[in-house]
C-alpha atoms as a PDB file:
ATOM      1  CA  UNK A   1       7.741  24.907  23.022  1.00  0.00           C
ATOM      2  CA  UNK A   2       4.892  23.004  23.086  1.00  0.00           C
ATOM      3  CA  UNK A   3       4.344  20.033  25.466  1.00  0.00           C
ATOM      4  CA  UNK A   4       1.720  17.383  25.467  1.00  0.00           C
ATOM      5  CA  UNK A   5      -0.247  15.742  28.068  1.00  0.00           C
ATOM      6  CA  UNK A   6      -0.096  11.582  28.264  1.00  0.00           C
ATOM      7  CA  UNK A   7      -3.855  11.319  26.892  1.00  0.00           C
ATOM      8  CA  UNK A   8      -3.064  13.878  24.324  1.00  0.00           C
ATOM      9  CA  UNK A   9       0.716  12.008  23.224  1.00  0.00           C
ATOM     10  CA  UNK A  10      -1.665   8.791  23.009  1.00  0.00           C
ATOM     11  CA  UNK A  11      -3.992   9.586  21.162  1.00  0.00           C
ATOM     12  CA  UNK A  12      -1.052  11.508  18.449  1.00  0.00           C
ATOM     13  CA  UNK A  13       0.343   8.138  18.374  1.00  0.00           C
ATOM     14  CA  UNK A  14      -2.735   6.386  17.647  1.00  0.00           C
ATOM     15  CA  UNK A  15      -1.977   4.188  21.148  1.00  0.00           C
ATOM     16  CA  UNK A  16      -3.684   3.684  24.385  1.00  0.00           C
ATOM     17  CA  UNK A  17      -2.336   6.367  27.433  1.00  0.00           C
ATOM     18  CA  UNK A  18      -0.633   3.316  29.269  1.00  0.00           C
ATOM     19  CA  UNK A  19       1.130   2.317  26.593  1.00  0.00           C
ATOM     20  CA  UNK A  20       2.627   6.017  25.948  1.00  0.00           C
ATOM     21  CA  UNK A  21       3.076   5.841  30.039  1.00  0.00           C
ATOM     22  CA  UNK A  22       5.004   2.313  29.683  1.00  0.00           C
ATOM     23  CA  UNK A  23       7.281   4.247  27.448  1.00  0.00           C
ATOM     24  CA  UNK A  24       7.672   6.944  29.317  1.00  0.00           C
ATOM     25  CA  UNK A  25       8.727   4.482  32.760  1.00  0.00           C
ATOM     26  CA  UNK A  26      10.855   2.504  30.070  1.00  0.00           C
ATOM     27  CA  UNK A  27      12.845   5.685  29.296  1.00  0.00           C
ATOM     28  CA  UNK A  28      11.866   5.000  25.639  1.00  0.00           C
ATOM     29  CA  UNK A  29       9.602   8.697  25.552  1.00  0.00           C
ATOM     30  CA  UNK A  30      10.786  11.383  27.592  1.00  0.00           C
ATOM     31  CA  UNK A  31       8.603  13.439  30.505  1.00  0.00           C
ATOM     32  CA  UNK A  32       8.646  15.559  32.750  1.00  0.00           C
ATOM     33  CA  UNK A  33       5.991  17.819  35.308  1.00  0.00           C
ATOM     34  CA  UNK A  34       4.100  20.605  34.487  1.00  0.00           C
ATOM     35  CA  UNK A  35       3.652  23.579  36.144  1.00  0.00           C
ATOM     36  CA  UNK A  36       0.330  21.585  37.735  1.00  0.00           C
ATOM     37  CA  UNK A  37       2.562  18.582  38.445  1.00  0.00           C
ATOM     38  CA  UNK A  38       1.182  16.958  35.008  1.00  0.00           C
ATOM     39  CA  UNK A  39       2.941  14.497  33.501  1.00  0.00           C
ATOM     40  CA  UNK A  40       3.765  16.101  29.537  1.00  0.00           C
ATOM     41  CA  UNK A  41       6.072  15.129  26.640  1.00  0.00           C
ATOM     42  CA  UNK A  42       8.140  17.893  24.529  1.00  0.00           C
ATOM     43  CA  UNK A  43       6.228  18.531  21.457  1.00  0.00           C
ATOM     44  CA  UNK A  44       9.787  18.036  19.331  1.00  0.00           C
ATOM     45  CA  UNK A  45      10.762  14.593  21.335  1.00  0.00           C
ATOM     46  CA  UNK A  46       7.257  13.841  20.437  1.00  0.00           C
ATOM     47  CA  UNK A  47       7.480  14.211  17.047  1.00  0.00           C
ATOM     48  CA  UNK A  48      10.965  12.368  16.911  1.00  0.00           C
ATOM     49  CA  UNK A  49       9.570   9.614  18.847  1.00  0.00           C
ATOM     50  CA  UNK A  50       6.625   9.654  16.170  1.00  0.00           C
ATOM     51  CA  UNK A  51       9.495   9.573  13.640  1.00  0.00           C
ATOM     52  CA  UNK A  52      11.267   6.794  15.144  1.00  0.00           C
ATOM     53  CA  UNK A  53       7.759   4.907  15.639  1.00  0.00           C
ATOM     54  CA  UNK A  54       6.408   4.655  12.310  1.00  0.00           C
ATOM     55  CA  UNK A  55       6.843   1.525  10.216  1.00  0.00           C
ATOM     56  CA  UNK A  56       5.928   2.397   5.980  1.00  0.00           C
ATOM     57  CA  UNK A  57       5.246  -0.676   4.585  1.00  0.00           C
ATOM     58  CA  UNK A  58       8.086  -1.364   1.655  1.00  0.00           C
ATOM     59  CA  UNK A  59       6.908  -0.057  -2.330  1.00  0.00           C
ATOM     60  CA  UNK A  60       6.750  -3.357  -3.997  1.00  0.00           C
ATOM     61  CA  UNK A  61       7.034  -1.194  -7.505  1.00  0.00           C
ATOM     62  CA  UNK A  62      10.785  -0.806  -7.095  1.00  0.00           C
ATOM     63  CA  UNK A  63      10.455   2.193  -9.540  1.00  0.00           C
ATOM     64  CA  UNK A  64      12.770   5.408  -9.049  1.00  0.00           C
ATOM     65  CA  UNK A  65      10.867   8.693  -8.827  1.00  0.00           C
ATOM     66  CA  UNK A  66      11.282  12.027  -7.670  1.00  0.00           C
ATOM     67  CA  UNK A  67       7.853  11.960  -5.802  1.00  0.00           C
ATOM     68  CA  UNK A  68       8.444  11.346  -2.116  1.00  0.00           C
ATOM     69  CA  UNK A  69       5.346  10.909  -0.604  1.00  0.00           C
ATOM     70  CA  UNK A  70       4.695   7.452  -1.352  1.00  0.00           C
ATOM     71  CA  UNK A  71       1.771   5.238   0.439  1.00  0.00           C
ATOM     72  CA  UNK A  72       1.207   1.641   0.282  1.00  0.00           C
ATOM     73  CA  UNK A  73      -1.854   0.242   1.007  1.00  0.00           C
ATOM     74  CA  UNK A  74      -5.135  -1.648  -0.273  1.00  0.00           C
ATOM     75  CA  UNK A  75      -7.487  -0.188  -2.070  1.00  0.00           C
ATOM     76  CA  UNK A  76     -11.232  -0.892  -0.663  1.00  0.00           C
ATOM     77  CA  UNK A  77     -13.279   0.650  -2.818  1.00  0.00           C
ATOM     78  CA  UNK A  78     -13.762   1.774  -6.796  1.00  0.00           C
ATOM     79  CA  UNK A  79     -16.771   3.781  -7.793  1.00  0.00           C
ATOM     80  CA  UNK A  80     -16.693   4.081 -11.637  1.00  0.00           C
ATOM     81  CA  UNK A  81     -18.735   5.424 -14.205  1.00  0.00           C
ATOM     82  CA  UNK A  82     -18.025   5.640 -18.104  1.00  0.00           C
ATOM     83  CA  UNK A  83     -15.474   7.994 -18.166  1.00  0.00           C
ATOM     84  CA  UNK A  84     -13.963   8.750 -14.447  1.00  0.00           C
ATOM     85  CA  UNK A  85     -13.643   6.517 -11.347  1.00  0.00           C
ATOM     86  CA  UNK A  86     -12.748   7.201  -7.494  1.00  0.00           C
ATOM     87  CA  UNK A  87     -10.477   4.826  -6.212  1.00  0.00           C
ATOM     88  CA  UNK A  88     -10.050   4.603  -2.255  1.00  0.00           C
ATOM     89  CA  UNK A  89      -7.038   3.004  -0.756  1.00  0.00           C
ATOM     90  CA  UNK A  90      -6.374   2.605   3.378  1.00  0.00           C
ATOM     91  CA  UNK A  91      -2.664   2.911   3.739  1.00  0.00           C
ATOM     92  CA  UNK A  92      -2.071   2.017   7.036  1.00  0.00           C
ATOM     93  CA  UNK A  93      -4.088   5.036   8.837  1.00  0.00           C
ATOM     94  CA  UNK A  94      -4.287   7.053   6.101  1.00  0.00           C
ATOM     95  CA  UNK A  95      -7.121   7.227   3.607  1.00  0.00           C
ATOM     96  CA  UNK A  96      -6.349   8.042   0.171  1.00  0.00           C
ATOM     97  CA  UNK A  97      -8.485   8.628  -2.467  1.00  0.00           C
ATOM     98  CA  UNK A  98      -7.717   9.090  -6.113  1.00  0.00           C
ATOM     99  CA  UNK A  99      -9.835  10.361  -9.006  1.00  0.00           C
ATOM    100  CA  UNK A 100      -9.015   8.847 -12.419  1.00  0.00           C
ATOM    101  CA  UNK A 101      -9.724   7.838 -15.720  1.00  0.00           C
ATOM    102  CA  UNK A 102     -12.171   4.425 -15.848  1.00  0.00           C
ATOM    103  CA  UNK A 103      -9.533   3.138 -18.595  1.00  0.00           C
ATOM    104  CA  UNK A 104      -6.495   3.941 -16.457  1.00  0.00           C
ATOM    105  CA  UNK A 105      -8.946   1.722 -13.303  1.00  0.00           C
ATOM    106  CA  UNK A 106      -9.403  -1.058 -15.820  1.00  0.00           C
ATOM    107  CA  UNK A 107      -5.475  -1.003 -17.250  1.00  0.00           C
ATOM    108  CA  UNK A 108      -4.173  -1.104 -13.868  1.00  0.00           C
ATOM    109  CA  UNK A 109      -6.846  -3.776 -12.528  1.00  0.00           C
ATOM    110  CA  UNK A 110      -7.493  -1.728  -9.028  1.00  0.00           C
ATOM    111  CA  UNK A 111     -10.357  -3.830  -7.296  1.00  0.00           C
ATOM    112  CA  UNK A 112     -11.048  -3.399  -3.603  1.00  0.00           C
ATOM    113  CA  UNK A 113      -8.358  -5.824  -2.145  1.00  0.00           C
ATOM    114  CA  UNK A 114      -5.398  -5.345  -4.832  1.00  0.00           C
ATOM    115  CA  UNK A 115      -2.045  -3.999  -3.193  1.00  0.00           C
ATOM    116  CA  UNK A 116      -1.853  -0.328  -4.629  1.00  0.00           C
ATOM    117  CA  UNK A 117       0.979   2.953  -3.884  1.00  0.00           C
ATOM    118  CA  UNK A 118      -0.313   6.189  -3.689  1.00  0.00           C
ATOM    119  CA  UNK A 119       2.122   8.324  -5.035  1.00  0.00           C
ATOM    120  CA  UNK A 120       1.812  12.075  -4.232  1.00  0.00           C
ATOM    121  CA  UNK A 121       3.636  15.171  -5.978  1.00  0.00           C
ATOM    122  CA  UNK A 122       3.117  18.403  -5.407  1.00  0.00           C
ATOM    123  CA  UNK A 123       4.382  22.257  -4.952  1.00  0.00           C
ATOM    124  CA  UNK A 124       0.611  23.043  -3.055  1.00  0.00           C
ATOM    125  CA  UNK A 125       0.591  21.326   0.595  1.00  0.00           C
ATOM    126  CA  UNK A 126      -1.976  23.056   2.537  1.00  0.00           C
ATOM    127  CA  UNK A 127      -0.789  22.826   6.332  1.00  0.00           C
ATOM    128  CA  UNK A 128      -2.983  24.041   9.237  1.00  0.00           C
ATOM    129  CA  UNK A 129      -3.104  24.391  13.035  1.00  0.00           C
ATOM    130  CA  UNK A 130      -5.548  24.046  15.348  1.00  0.00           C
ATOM    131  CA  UNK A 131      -7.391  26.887  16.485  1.00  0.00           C
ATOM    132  CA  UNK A 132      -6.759  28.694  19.945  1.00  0.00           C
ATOM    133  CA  UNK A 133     -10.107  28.573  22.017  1.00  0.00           C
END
């Protein structure tokens, strides 16, 4: 199982190390000692923490769909030629960027600042860990 140090939880969490350690005196995160007398977080309460933690802003489209990754966010920036454009869109943490059609761009009015969902769906999720050394 793997375990975390504080620094390492923080920076998962996108936080500052006495904020995960505020947590961790609140009984909100739970710790223990290493080995080395470190103080580490279970990688799974970690993740359920993370879980727990995150805050997806509500899909103003109020469409069903099967798709369940779903990102709201604002797009800042459209690069566009003729035919194709790249639209990028900051959801939250996340950077998303989209290649489309220039028509679809203009139909849909995307210009940096409009509220935009990134809707993703797909059978090909490439997953990796990081390397040992």
């Amino acid at each position: 199982m793997p375990h975390y140090r504080i620094a390492e939880s923080a920076a998962l969490l996108g936080v500052s190390d006495d904020t995960v350690r505020r947590w961790v005196d609140g009984g909100q995160l739970p710790a223990e000692r290493d080995g080395a007398g470190r103080l580490v977080v279970d990688g799974a309460a970690l993740a359920g923490f993370a879980r727990e933690q995150a805050k997806s802003t509500p899909d103003p489209s109020a469409v069903g769909r099967s798709a369940r990754n779903r990102w709201v966010g604002l797009v800042t920036e459209v690069v566009s030629d003729t035919v194709m454009s790249q639209v990028e869109i900051q959801c939250g943490p996340h950077r998303v960027v989209s290649l489309m059609s220039t028509e679809a761009v203009r139909e849909l009015g995307l210009v940096p600042g409009s509220l935009a969902v990134a809707v993703v769906k797909s059978t090909n999720v490439v997953v990796e860990t990081p390397g040992e050394g």
